[in-house]
C-alpha atoms as a PDB file:
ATOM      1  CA  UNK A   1       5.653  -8.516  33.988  1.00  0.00           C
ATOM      2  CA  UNK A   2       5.272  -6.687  37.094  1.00  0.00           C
ATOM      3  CA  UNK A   3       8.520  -4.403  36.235  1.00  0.00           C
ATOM      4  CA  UNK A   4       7.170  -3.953  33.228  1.00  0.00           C
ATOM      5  CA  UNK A   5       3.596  -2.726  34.724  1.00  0.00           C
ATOM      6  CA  UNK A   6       5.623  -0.785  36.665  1.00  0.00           C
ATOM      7  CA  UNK A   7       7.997   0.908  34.369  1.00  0.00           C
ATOM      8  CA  UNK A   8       4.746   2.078  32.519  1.00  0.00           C
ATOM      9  CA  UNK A   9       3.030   3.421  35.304  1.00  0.00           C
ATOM     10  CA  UNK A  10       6.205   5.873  36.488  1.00  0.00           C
ATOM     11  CA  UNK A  11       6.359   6.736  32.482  1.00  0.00           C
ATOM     12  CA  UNK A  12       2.697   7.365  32.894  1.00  0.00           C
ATOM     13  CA  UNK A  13       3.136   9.851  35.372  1.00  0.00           C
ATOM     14  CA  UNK A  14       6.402  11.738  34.615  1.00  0.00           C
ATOM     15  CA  UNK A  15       4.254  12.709  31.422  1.00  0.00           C
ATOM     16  CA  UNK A  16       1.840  14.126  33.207  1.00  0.00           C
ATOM     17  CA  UNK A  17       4.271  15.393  35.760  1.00  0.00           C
ATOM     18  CA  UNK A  18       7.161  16.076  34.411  1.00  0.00           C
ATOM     19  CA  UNK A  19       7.553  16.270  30.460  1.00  0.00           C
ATOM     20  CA  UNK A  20      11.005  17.194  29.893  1.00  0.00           C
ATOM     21  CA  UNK A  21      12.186  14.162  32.099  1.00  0.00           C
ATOM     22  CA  UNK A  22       9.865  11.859  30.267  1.00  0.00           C
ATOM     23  CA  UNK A  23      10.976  12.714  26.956  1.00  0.00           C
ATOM     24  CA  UNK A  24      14.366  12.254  27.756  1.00  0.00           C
ATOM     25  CA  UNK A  25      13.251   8.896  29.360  1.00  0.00           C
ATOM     26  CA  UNK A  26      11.310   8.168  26.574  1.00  0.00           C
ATOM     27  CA  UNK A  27      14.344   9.034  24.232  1.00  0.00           C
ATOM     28  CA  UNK A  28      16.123   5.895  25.954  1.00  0.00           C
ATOM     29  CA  UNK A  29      13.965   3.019  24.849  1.00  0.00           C
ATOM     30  CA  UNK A  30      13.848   4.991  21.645  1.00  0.00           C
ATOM     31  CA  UNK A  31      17.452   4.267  21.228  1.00  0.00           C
ATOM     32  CA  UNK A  32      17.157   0.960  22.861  1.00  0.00           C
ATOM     33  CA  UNK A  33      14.548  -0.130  20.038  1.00  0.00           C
ATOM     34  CA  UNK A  34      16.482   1.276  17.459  1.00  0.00           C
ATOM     35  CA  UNK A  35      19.557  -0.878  18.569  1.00  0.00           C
ATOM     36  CA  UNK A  36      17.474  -3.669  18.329  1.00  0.00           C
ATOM     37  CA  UNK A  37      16.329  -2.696  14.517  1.00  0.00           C
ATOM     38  CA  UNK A  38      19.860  -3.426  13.729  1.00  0.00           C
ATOM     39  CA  UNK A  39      20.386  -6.364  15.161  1.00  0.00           C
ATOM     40  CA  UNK A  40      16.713  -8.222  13.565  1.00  0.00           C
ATOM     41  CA  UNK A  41      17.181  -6.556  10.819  1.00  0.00           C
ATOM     42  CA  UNK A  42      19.603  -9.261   9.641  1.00  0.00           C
ATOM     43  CA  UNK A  43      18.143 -12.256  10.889  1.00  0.00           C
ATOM     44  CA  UNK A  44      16.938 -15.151   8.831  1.00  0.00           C
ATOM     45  CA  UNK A  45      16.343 -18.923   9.464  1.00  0.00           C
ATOM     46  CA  UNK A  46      18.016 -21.865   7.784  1.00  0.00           C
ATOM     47  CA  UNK A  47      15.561 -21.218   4.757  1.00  0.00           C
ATOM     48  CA  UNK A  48      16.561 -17.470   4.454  1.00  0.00           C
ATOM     49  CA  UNK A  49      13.158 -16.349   5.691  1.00  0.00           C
ATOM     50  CA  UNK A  50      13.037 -13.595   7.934  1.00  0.00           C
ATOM     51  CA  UNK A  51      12.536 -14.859  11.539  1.00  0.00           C
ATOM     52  CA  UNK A  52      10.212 -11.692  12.254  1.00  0.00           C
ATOM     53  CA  UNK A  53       9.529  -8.421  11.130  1.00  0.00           C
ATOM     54  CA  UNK A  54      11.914  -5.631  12.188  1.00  0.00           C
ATOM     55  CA  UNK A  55       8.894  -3.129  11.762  1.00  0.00           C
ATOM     56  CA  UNK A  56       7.308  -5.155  14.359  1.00  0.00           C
ATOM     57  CA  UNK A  57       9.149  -3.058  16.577  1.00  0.00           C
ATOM     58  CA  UNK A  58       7.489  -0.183  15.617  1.00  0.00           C
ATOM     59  CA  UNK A  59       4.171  -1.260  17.027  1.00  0.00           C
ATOM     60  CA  UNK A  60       5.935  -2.610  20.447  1.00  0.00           C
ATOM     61  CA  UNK A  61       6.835   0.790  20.928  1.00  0.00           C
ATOM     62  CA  UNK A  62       4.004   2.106  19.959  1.00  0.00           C
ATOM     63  CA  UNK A  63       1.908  -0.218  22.602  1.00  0.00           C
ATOM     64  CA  UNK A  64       4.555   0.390  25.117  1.00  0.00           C
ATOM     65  CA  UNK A  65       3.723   4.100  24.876  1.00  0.00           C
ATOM     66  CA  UNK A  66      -0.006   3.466  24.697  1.00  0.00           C
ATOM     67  CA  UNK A  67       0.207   1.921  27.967  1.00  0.00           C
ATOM     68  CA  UNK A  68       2.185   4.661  29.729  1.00  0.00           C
ATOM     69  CA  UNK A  69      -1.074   6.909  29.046  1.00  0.00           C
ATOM     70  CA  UNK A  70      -2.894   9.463  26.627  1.00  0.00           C
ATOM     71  CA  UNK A  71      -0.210  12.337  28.160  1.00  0.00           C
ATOM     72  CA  UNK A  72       2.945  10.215  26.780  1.00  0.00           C
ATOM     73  CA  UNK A  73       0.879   9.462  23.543  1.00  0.00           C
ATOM     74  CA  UNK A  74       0.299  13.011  22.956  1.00  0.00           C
ATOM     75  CA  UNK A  75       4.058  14.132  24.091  1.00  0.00           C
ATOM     76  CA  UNK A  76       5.407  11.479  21.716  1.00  0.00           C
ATOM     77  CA  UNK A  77       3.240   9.461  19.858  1.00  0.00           C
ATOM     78  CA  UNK A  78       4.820  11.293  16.467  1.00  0.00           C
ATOM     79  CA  UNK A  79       7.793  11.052  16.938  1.00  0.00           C
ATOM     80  CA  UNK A  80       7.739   7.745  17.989  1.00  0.00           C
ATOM     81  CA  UNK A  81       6.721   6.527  14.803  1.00  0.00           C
ATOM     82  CA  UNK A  82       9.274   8.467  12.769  1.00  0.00           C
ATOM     83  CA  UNK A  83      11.777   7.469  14.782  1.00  0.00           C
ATOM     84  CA  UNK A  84      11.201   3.968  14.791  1.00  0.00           C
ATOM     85  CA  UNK A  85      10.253   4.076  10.979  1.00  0.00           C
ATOM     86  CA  UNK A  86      13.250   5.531  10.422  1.00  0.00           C
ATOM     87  CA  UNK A  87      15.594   3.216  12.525  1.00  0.00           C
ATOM     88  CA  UNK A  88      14.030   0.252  10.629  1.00  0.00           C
ATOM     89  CA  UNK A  89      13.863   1.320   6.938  1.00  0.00           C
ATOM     90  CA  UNK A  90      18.044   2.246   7.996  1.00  0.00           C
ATOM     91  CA  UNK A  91      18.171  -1.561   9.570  1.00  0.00           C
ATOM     92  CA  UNK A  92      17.135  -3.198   6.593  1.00  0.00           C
ATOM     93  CA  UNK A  93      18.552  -0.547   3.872  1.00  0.00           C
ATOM     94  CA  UNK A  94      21.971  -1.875   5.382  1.00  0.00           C
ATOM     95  CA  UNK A  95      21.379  -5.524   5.373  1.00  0.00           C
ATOM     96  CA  UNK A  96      20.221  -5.258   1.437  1.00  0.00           C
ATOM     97  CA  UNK A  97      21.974  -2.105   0.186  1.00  0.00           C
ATOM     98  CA  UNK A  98      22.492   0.741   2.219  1.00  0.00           C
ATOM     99  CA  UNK A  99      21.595   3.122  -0.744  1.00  0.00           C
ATOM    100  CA  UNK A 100      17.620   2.207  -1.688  1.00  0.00           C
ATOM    101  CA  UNK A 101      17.347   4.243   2.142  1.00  0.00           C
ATOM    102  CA  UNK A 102      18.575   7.896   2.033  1.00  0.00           C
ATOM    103  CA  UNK A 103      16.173  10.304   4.164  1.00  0.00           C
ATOM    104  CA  UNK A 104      15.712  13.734   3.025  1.00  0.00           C
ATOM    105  CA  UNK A 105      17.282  16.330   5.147  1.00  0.00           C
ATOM    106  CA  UNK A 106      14.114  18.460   5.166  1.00  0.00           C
ATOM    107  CA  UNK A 107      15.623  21.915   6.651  1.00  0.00           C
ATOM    108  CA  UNK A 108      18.728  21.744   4.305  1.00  0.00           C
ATOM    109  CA  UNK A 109      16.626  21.207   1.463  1.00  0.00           C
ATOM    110  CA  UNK A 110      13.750  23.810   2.858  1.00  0.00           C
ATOM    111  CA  UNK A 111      17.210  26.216   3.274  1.00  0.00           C
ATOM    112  CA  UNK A 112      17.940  25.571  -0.539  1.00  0.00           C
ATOM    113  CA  UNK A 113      14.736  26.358  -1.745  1.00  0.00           C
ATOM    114  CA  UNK A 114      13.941  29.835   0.010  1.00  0.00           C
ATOM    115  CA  UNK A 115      17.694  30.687  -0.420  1.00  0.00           C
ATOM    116  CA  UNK A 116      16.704  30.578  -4.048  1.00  0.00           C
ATOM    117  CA  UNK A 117      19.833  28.272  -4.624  1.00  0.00           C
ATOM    118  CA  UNK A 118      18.067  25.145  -5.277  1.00  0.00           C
ATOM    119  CA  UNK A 119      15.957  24.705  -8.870  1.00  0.00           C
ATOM    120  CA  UNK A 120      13.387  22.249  -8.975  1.00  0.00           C
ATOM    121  CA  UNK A 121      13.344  19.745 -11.567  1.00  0.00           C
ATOM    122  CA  UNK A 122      10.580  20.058 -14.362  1.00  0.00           C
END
C-alpha cells in the first residue's frame, strides 16, 4: 500500500512537472492493464461464470489515474478510457469470436472519404 501511495504521488508530480515523461510512464501501466485484459478475459469458474469483469479494469485505471492528480487526469484521462475500452472489447472479442470486435481505422477511412474514393452506402 505504501508503494502504491507512493507510485501515485511521483505520477502526480511528473504530470505537473514533466508531461512527456509521465505519458510515457503512464503508457506503461497502460500496456500492463491491457496485458491483463487478455489474460481475465478468459477466465471462468467451474460453473462457466465469469470470475470478474474484464472492464473492471477500466475503472482501476481510471482510479489509479484519479489518484495521481487533476494534471494526469487532464493529460490522460481520454485516452485512458479508449485505450482500456479498446484492450477489453479485443480481450473478450478473442475469447468468443475475434470478429464481433473490428475497430474502425478512423484516418484511413477519413483519407477515403475526402480522397473522394470511398462512397457511402444509402
Amino acid at each position: 500500500m505504501k508503494r502504491k501511495k507512493s507510485r501515485r504521488k511521483y505520477l502526480g508530480k511528473l504530470a505537473v512537472k514533466d508531461p512527456s515523461k509521465f505519458n510515457f510512464e503512464w503508457a506503461k501501466r497502460l500496456d500492463s492493464w491491457s496485458l491483463e485484459a487478455v489474460k481475465y478475459a478468459g477466465l471462468i469458474n467451474s460453473n462457466g461464470i465469469p470470475v470478474s469483469s474484464v472492464f473492471d479494469l477500466v475503472d482501476r485505471a481510471l482510479d489509479e489515474l484519479k489518484a495521481c492528480g487533476e494534471e494526469a487526469v487532464l493529460l490522460e484521462g481520454d485516452k485512458t478510457r479508449e485505450t482500456m475500452m479498446d484492450s477489453c472489447c479485443r480481450a473478450v472479442a478473442k475469447v468468443i469470436d475475434h470478429r464481433i470486435y473490428r475497430p474502425i481505422n478512423a484516418q484511413s477511412n477519413y483519407q477515403l472519404m475526402t480522397q473522394g474514393t470511398h462512397k457511402p452506402a444509402r
